[in-house]
Protein backbone atom coordinates (compact mmCIF):
# COMPACT_ATOMS: atom_id res chain seq x y z
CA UNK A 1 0.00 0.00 0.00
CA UNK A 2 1.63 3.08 -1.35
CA UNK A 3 0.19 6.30 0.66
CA UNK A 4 0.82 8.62 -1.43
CA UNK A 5 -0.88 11.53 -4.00
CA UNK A 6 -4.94 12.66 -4.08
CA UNK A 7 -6.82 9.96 -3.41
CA UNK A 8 -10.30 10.60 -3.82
CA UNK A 9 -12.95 10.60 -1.18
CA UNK A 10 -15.35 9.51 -3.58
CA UNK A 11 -19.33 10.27 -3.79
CA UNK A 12 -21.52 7.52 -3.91
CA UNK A 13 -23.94 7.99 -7.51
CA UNK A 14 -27.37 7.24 -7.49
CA UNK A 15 -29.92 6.50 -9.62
CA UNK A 16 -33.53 8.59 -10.16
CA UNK A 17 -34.76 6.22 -7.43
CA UNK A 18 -31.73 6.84 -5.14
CA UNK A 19 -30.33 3.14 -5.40
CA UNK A 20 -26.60 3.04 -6.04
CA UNK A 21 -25.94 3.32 -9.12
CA UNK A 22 -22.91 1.13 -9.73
CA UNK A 23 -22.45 1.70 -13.47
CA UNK A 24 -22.00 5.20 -13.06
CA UNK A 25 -19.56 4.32 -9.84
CA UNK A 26 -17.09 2.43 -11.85
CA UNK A 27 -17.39 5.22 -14.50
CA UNK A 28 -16.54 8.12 -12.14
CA UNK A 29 -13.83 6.03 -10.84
CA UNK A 30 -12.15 5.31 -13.95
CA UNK A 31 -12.20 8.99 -15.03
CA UNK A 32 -10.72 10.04 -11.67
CA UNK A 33 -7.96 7.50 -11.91
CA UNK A 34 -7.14 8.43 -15.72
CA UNK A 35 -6.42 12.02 -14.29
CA UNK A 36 -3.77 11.02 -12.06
CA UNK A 37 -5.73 10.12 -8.60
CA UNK A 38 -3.14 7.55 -7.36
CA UNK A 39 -6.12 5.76 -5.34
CA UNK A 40 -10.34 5.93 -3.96
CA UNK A 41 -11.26 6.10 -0.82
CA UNK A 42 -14.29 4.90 -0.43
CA UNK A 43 -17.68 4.94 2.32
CA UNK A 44 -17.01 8.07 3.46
CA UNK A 45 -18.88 10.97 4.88
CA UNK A 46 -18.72 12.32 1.25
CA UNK A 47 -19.74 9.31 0.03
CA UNK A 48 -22.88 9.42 2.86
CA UNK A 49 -21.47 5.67 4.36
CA UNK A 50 -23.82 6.46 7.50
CA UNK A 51 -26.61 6.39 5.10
CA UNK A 52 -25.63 3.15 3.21
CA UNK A 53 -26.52 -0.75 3.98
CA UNK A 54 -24.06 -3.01 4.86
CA UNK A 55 -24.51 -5.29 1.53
CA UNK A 56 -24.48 -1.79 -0.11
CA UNK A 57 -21.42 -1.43 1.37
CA UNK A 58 -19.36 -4.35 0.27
CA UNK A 59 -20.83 -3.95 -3.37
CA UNK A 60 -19.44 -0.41 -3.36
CA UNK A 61 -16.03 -2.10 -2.60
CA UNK A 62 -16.49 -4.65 -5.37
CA UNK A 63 -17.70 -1.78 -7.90
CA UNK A 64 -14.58 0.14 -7.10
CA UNK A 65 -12.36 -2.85 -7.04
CA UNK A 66 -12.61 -3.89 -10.30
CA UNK A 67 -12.72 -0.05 -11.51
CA UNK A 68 -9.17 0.13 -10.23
CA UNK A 69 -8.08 -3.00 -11.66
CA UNK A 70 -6.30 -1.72 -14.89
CA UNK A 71 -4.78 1.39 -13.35
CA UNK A 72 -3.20 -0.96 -10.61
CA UNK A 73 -3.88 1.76 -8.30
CA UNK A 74 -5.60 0.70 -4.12
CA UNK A 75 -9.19 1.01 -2.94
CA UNK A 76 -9.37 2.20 0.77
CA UNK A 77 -12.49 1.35 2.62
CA UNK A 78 -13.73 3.63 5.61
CA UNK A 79 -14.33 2.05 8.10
CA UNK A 80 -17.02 3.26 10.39
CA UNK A 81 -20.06 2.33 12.46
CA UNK A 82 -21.88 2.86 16.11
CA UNK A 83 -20.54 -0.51 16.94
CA UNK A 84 -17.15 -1.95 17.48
CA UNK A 85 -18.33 -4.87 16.30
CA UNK A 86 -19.67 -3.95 13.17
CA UNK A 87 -16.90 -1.38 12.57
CA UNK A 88 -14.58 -5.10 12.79
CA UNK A 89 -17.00 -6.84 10.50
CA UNK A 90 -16.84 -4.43 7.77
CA UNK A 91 -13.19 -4.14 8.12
CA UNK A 92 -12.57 -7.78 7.49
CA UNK A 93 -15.61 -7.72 4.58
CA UNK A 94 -13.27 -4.78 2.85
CA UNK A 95 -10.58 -7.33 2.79
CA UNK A 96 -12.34 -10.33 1.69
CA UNK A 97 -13.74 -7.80 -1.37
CA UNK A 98 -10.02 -7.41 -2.44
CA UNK A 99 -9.35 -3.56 -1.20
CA UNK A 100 -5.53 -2.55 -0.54
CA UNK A 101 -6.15 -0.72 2.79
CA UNK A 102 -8.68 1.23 5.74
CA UNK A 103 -9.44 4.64 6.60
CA UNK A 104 -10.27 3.76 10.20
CA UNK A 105 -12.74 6.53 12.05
CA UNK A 106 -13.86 6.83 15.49
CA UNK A 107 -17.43 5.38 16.00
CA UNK A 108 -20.58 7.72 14.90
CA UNK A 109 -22.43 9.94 17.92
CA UNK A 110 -20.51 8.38 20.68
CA UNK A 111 -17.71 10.47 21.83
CA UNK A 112 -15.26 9.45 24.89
CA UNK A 113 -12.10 8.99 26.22
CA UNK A 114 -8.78 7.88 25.22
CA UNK A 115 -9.08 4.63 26.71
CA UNK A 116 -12.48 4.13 24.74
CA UNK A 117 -11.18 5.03 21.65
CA UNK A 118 -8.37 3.26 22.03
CA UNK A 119 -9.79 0.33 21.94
CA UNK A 120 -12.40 0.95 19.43
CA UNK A 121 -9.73 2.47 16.51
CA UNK A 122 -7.33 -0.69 17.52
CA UNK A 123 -9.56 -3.23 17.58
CA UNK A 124 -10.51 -2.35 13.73
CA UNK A 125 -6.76 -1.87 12.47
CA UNK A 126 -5.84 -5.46 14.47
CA UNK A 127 -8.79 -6.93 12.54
CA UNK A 128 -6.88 -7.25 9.43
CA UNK A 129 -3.29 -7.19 7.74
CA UNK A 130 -4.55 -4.50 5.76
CA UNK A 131 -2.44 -1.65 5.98
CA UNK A 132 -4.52 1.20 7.70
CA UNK A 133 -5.30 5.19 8.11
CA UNK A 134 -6.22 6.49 10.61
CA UNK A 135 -8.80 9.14 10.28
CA UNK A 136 -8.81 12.26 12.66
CA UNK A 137 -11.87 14.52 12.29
CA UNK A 138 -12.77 16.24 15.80
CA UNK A 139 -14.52 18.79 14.00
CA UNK A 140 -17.10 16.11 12.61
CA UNK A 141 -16.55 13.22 15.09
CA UNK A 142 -15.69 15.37 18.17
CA UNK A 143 -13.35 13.07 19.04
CA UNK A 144 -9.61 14.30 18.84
CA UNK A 145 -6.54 12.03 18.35
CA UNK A 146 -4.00 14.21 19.91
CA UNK A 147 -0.30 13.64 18.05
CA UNK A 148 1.27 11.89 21.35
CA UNK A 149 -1.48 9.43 21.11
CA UNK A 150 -1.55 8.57 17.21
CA UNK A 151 2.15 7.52 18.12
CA UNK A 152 1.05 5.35 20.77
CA UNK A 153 -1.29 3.37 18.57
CA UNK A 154 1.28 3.53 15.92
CA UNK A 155 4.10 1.86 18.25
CA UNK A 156 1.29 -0.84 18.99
CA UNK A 157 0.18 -1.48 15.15
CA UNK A 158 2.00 -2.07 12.62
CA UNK A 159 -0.31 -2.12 10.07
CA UNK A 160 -1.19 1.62 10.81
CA UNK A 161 0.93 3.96 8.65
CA UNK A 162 -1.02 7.04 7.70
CA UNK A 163 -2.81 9.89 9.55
CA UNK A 164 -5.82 11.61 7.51
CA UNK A 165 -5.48 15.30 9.57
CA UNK A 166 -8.69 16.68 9.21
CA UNK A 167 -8.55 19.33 12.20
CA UNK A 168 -8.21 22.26 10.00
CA UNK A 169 -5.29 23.00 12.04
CA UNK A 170 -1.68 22.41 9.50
CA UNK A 171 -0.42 23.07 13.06
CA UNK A 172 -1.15 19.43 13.47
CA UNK A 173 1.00 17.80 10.35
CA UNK A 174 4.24 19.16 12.34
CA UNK A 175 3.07 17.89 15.64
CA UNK A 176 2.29 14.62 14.39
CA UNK A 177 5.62 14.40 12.57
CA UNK A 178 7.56 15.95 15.30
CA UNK A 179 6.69 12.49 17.65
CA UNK A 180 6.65 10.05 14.83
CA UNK A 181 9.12 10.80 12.55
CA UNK A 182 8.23 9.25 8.67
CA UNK A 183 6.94 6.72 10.96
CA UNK A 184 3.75 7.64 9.29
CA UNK A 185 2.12 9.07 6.20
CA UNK A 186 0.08 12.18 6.89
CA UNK A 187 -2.56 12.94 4.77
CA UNK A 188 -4.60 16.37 4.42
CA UNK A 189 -8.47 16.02 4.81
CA UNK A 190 -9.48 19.22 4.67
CA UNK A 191 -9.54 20.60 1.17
CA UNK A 192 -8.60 24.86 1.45
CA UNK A 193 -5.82 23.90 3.88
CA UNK A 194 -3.55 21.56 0.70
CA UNK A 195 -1.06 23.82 -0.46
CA UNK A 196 -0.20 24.90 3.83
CA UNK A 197 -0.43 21.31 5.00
CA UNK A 198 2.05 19.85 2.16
CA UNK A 199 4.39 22.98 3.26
CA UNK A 200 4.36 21.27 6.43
CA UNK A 201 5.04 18.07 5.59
CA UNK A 202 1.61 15.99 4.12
CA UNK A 203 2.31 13.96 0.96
CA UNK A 204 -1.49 12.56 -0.01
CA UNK A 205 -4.55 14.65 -0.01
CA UNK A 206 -8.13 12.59 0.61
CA UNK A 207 -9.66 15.06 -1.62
CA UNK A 208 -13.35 16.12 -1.92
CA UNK A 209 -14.03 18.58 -4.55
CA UNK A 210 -11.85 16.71 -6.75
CA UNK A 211 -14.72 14.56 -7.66
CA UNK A 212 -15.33 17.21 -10.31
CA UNK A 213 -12.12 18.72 -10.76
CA UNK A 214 -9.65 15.90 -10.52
CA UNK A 215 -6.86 17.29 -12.83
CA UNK A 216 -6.72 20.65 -11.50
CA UNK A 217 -6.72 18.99 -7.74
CA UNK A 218 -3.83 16.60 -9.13
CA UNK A 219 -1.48 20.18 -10.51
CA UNK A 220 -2.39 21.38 -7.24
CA UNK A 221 -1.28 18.90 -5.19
CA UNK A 222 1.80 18.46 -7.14
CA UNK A 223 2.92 21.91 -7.88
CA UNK A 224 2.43 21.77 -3.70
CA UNK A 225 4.62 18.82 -3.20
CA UNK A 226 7.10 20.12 -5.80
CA UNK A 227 7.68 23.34 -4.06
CA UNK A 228 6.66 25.54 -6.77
CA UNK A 229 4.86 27.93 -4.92
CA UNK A 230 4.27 30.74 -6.89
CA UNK A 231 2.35 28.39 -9.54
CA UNK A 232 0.69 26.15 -6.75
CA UNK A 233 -0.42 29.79 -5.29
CA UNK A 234 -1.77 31.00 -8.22
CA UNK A 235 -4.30 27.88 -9.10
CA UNK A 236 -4.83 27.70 -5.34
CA UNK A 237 -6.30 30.93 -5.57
CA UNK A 238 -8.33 30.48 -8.30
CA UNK A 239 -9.64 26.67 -6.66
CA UNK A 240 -10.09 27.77 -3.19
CA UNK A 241 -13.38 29.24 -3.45
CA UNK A 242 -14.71 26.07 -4.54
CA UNK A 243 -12.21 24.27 -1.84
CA UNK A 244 -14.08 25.68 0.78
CA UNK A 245 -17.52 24.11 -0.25
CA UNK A 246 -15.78 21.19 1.27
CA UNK A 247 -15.74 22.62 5.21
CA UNK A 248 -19.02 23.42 5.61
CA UNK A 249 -22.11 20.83 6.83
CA UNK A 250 -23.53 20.66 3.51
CA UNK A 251 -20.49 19.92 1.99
CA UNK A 252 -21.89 16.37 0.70
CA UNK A 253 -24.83 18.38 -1.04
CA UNK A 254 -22.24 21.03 -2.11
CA UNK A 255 -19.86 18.74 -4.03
CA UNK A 256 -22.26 16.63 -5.52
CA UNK A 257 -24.54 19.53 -6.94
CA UNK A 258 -21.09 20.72 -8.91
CA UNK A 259 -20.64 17.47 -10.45
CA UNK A 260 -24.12 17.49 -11.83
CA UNK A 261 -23.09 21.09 -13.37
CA UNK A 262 -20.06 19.64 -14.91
CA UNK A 263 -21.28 16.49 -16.32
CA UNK A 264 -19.45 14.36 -13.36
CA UNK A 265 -22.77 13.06 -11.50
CA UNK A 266 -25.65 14.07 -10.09
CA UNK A 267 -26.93 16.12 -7.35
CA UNK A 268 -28.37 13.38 -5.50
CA UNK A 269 -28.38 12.52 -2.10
CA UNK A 270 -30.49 10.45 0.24
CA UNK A 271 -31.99 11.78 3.16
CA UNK A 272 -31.65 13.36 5.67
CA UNK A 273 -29.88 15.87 3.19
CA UNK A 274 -31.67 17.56 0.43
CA UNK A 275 -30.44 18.84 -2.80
CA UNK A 276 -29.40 22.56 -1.98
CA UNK A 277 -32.21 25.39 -2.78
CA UNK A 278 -32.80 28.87 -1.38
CA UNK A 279 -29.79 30.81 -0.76
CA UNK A 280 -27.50 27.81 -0.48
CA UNK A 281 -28.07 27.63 -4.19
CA UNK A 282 -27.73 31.15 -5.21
CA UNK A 283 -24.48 31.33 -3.09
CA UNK A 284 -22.81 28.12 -4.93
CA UNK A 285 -24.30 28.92 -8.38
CA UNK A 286 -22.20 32.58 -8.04
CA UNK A 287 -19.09 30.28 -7.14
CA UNK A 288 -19.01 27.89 -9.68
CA UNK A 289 -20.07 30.38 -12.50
CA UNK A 290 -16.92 32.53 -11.33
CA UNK A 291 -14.73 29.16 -11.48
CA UNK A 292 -15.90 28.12 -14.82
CA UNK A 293 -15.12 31.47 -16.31
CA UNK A 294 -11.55 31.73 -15.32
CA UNK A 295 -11.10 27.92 -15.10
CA UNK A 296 -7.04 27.37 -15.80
CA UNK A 297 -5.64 26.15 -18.99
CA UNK A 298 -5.64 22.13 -17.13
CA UNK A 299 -5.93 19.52 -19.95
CA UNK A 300 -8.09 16.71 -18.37
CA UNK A 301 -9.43 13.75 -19.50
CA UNK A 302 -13.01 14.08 -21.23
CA UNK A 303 -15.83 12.37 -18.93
CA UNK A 304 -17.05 9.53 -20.82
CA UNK A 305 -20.01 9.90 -23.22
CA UNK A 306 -22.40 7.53 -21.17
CA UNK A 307 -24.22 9.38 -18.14
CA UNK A 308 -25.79 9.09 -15.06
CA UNK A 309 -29.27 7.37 -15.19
């Protein structure tokens, strides 16, 4: 498992009667792998996991499995649940489907201590030899995996060898390195902190708006990682107000409404989320139409004739 480059924290599409729609999956995989994603991440919270099925689940994994096949690239399933127990089941499903590694998250609602989540986060990366991420979101999850402690677990696993950051805080990627060393991979999860966080150390980015823009998150990332700043600053600027659509609670809505305006999927979501109306409409129409009209000179691969049922 090679953590490395944007991976993807892929929607999930659905059809007009909001099934999964796995045609359309493998599609929007293939396209995002063809521009240079170096691996999916799949079952997120962009990819509304908390509103999936267990046997949707594992198909999801299958779908994206064989997507990835040609482009020998990994599938990472996250890895989340209200249970331990069903957090380990899925974990050992994900391997049995054939994906390379897990994005491992605290358990939904439930919030505790170290000791609790400890046990909870280990128990999942010790269910497998997969290797694992582990996924730090105390914005969303409310529970935060200080630095000290991420070594801990990573001194006690070793199958754990990346960090998704996701506090908003690039503070963090120094931290983390500064008590682990390379020890780990470290990962950016928030999209309009990239170009600070790979300053500070990051080398992947589980990427969100990239669902629609993968090549110009791809230049990003790498003009980032290649030091170039003065180029990486100037299509940061241009991306960020689109970036940001990605920190906000509707950010699931957000994302998937500008695929549908690009031809990339659909603005479909399943409840309890809505498609966006009112002002959160108005607000992210003004965006993208600013975007589109001074969209960089990024050659990308065309989406694929076939679309979205």
């Amino acid at each position: 498992m090679n953590w490395f480059g944007v991976m993807p924290a892929m929607t999930t599409s659905f059809d007009a009667n909001l099934a999964v729609d796995h045609a359309f999956l493998a599609q929007h995989a293939a396209w995002l792998l063809e521009n240079g994603c170096k691996g999916l991440v799949m079952l997120g919270s962009l990819g509304e996991g908390a509103t999936l099925e267990h046997d949707e689940k594992i198909a999801i994994l299958k779908t994206a499995v064989k997507a990835s096949e040609k482009f020998g690239t990994p599938v990472i399933a996250a890895i989340s649940s209200l249970s331990t127990a069903n957090a380990v089941r899925l974990a050992k499903e994900a391997e049995e489907a054939g994906c390379s590694g897990l994005m491992v998250l605290p358990p939904y609602v439930y919030t505790s201590d170290w000791r609790e989540m400890k046990a909870h986060v280990s128990a999942i990366i010790g269910a497998t030899k997969l290797s694992c991420m582990l996924y730090n979101n105390p914005v969303a999850y409310k529970t935060d995996f200080l630095p000290e402690q991420i070594a801990e677990l990573a001194a006690e696993h070793e199958n754990l060898e990346a960090v998704k950051e996701s506090s908003a805080d690039v503070r963090r990627v120094a931290a983390i390195r500064g008590v682990v060393g390379d020890r780990l991979k470290i990962f950016v999860g928030v999209d309009d902190v990239l170009v600070e966080a790979v300053d500070a150390g990051a080398t992947g980015w589980v990427a969100g708006l990239v669902n629609a823009f993968p090549k110009e998150s791809v230049e990003l990332f790498e003009l980032a990682l290649a030091g170039k700043r003065k180029e990486a600053y100037e299509l940061y600027g241009w991306f960020l107000p689109l970036l940001r659509m990605d920190t906000v609670p509707k950010f699931v809505q957000l994302i998937k409404w500008v695929q549908g305006e690009t031809g990339s999927g659909s603005a479909r979501v399943r409840a309890p989320r809505l498609e966006l109306a009112g002002a959160d409409l108005s607000d992210a129409q003004a965006v993208l139409a600013k975007a589109l009209a001074n969209r960089p000179a990024v050659k990308s691969t065309a989406f694929p004739a076939l679309q979205e049922a």
